[in-house]
N, C-alpha and C. Protein backbone atom coordinates (compact mmCIF):
# COMPACT_ATOMS: atom_id res chain seq x y z
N UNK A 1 -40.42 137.84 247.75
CA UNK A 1 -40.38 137.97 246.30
C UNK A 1 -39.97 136.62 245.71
N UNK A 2 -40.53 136.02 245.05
CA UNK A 2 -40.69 134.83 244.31
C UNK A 2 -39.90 134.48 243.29
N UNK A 3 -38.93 136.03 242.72
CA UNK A 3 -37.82 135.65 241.79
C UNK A 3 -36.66 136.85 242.52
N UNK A 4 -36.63 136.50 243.54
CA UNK A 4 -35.64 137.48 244.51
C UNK A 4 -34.12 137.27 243.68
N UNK A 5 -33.58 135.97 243.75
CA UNK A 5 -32.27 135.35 243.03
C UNK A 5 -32.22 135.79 241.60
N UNK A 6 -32.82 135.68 240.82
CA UNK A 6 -32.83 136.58 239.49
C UNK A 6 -33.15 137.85 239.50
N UNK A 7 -33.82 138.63 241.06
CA UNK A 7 -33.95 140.15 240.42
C UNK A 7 -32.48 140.64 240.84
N UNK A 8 -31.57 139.67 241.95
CA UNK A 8 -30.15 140.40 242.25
C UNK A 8 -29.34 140.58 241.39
N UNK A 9 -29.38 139.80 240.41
CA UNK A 9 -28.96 139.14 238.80
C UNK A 9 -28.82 140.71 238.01
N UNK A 10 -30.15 140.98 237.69
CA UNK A 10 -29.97 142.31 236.71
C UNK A 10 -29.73 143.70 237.57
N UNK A 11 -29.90 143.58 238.81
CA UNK A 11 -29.46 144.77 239.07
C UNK A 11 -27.60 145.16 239.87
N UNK A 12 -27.00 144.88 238.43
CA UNK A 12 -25.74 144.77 238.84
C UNK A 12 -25.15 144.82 237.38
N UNK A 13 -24.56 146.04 237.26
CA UNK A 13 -23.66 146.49 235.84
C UNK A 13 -23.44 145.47 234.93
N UNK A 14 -22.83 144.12 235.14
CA UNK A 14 -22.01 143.32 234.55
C UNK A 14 -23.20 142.63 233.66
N UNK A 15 -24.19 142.08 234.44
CA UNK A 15 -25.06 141.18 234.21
C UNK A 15 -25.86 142.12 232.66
N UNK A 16 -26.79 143.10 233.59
CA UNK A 16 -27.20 143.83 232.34
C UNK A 16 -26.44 144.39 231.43
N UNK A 17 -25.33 144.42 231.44
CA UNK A 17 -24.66 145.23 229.63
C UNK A 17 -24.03 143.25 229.64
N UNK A 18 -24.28 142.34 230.12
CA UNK A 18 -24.21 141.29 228.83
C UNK A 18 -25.60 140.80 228.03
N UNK A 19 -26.76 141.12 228.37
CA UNK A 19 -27.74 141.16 227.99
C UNK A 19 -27.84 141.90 226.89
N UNK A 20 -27.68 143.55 226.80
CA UNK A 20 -27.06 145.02 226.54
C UNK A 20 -26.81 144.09 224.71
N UNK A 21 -25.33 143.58 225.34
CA UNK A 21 -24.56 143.15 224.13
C UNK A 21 -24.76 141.93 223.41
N UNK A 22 -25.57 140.89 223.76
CA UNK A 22 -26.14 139.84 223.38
C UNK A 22 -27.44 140.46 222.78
N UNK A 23 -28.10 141.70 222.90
CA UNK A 23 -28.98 142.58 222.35
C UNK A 23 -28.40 143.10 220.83
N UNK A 24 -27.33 143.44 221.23
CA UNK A 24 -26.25 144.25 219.75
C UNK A 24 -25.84 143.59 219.19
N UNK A 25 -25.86 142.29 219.43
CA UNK A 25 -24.51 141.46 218.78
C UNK A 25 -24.50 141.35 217.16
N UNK A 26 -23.83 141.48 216.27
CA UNK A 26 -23.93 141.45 215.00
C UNK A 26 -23.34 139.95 214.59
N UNK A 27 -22.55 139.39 215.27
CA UNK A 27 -22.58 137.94 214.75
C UNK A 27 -22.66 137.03 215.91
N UNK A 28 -22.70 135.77 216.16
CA UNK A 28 -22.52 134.95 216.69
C UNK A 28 -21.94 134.92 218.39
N UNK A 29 -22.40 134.80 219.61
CA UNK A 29 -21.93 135.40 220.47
C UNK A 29 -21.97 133.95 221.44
N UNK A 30 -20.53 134.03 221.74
CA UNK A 30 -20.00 132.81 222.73
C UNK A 30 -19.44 132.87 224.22
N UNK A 31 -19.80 132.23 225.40
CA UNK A 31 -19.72 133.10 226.53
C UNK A 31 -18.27 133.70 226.59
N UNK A 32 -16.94 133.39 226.09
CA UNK A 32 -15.63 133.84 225.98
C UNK A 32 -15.51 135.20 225.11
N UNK A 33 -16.22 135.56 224.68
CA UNK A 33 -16.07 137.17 223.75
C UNK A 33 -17.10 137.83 224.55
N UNK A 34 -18.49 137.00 225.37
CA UNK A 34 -19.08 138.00 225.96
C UNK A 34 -18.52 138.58 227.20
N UNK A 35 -17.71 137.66 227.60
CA UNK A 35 -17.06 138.21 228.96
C UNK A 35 -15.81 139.06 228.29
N UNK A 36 -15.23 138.77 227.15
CA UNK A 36 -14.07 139.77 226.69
C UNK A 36 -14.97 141.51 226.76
N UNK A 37 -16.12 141.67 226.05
CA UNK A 37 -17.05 142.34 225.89
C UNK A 37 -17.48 143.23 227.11
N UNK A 38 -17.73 142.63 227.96
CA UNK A 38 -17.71 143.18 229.66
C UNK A 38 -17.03 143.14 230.60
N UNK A 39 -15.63 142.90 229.97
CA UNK A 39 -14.47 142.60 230.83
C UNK A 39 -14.44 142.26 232.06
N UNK A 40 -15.15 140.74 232.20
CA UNK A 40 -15.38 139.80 233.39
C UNK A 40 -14.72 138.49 232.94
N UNK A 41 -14.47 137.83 233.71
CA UNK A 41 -13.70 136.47 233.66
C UNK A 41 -14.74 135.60 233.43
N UNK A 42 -14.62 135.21 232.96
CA UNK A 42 -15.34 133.68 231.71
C UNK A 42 -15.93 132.53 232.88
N UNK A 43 -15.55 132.13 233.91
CA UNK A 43 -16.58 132.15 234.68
C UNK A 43 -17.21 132.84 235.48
N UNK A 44 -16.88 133.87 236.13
CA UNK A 44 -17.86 134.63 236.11
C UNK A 44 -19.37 134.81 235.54
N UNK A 45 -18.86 134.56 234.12
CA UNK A 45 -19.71 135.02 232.82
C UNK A 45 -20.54 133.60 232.96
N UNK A 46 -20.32 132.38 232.82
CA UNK A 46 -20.61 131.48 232.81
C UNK A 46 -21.51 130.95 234.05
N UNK A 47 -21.14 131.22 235.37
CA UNK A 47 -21.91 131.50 236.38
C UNK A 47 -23.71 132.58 236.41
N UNK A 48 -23.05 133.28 235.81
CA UNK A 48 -24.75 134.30 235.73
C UNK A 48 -25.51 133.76 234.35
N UNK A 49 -25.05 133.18 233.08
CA UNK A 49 -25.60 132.73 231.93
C UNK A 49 -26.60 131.78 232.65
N UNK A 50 -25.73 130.83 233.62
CA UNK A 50 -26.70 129.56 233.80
C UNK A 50 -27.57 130.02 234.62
N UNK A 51 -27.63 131.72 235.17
CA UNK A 51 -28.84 131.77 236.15
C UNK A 51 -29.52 132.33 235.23
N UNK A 52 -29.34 132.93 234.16
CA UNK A 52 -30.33 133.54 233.10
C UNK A 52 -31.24 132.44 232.47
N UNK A 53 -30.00 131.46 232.04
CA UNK A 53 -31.16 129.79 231.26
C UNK A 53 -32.13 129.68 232.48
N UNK A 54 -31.70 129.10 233.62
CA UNK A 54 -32.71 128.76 234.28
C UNK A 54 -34.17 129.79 234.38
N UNK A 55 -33.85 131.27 234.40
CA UNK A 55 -34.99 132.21 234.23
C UNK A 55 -35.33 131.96 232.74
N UNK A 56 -34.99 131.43 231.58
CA UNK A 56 -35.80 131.49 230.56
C UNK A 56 -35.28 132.95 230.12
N UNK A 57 -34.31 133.40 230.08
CA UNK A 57 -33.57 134.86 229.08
C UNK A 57 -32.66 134.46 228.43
N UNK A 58 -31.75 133.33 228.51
CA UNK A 58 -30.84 132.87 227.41
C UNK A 58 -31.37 131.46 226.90
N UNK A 59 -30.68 131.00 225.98
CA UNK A 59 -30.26 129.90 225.79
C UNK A 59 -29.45 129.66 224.78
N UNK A 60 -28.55 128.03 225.09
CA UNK A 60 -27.34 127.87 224.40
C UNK A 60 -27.70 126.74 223.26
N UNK A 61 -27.33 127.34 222.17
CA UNK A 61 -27.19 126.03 220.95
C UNK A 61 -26.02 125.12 221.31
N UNK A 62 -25.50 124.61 221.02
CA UNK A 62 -24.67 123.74 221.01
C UNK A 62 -24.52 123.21 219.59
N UNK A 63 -23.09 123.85 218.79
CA UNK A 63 -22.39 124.10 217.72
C UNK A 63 -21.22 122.98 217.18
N UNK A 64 -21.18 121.80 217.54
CA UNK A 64 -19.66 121.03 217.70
C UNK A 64 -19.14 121.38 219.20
N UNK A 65 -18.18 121.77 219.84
CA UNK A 65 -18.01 121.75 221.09
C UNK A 65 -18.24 123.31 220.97
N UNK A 66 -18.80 124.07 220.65
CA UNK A 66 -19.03 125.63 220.85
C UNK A 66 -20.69 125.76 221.40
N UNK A 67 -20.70 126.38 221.92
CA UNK A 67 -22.39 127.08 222.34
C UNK A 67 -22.62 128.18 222.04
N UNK A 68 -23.55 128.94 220.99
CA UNK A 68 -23.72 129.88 220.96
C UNK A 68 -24.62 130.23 221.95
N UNK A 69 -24.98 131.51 221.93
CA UNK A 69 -25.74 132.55 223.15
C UNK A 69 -26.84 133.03 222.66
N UNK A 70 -28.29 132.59 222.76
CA UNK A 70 -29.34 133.87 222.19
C UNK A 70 -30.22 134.14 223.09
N UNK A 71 -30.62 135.00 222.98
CA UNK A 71 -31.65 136.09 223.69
C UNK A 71 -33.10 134.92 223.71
N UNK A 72 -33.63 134.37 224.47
CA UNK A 72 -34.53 134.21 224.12
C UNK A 72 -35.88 135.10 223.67
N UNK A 73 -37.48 135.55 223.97
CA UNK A 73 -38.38 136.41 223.70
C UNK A 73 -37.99 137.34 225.03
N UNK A 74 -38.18 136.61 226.22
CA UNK A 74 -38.35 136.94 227.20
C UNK A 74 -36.78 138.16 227.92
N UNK A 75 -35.56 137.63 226.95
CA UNK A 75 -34.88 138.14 227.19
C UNK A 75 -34.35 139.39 226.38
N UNK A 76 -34.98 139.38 225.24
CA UNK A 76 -34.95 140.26 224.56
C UNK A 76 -35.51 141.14 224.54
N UNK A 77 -36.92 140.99 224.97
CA UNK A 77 -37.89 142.16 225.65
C UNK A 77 -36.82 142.94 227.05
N UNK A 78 -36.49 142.43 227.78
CA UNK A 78 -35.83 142.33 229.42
C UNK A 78 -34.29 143.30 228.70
N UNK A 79 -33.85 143.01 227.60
CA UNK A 79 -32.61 143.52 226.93
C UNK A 79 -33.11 144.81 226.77
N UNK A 80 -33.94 145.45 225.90
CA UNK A 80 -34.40 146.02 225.10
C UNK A 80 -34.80 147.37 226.34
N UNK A 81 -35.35 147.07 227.09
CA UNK A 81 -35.91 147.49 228.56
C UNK A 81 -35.00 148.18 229.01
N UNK A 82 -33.31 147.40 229.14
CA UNK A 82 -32.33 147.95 229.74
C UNK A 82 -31.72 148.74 229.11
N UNK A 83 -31.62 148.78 227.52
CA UNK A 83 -30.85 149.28 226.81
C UNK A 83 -31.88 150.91 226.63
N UNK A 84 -32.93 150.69 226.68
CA UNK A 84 -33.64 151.72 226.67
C UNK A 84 -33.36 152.62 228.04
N UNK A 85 -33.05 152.18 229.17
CA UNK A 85 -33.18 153.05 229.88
C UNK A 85 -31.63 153.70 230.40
N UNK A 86 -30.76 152.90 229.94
CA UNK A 86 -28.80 153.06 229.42
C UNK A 86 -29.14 154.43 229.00
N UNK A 87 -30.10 154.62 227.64
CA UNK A 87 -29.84 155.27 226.68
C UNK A 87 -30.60 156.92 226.70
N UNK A 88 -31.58 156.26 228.15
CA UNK A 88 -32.27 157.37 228.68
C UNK A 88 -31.13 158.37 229.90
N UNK A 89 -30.16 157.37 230.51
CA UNK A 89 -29.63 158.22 231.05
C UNK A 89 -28.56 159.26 230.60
């Protein structure tokens, strides 16, 4: 499988409900509230973000020394997917 390292990625609680919540987010979302959010440690959080950029599902603005977090298309479709099927169970 050709994206083996990113499919271990979403199939694991933490990863998909930060997607989940970067899906919901009503304001501005920074990797330190997303890990407050999924109650994982900030690297942790920071560790799986940079495997998401590299797949093309996040990316970070860069704010003054802040980065915000957005969904890219690809990840928002991939969000949307998960949250749908959360909501099916």
């Amino acid at each position: 499988m050709k994206n083996k390292k990113i499919f271990s990625v979403f199939f694991r609680e933490k990863p998909a409900m930060m997607l989940v919540n970067l899906l919901n987010a009503n304001s501005e979302m920074y990797a330190s509230t997303l890990a407050k959010s999924v109650d994982c440690t900030y690297s942790h959080i920071v560790k799986i973000l940079q495997e998401m950029q590299k797949a093309g599902i996040v990316s970070f603005q860069k704010q003054g020394r802040l980065k915000i977090l957005t969904l890219t298309p690809k990840g928002r479709d991939l969000a949307k997917q998960i949250d749908n099927a959360v909501n099916m169970l």
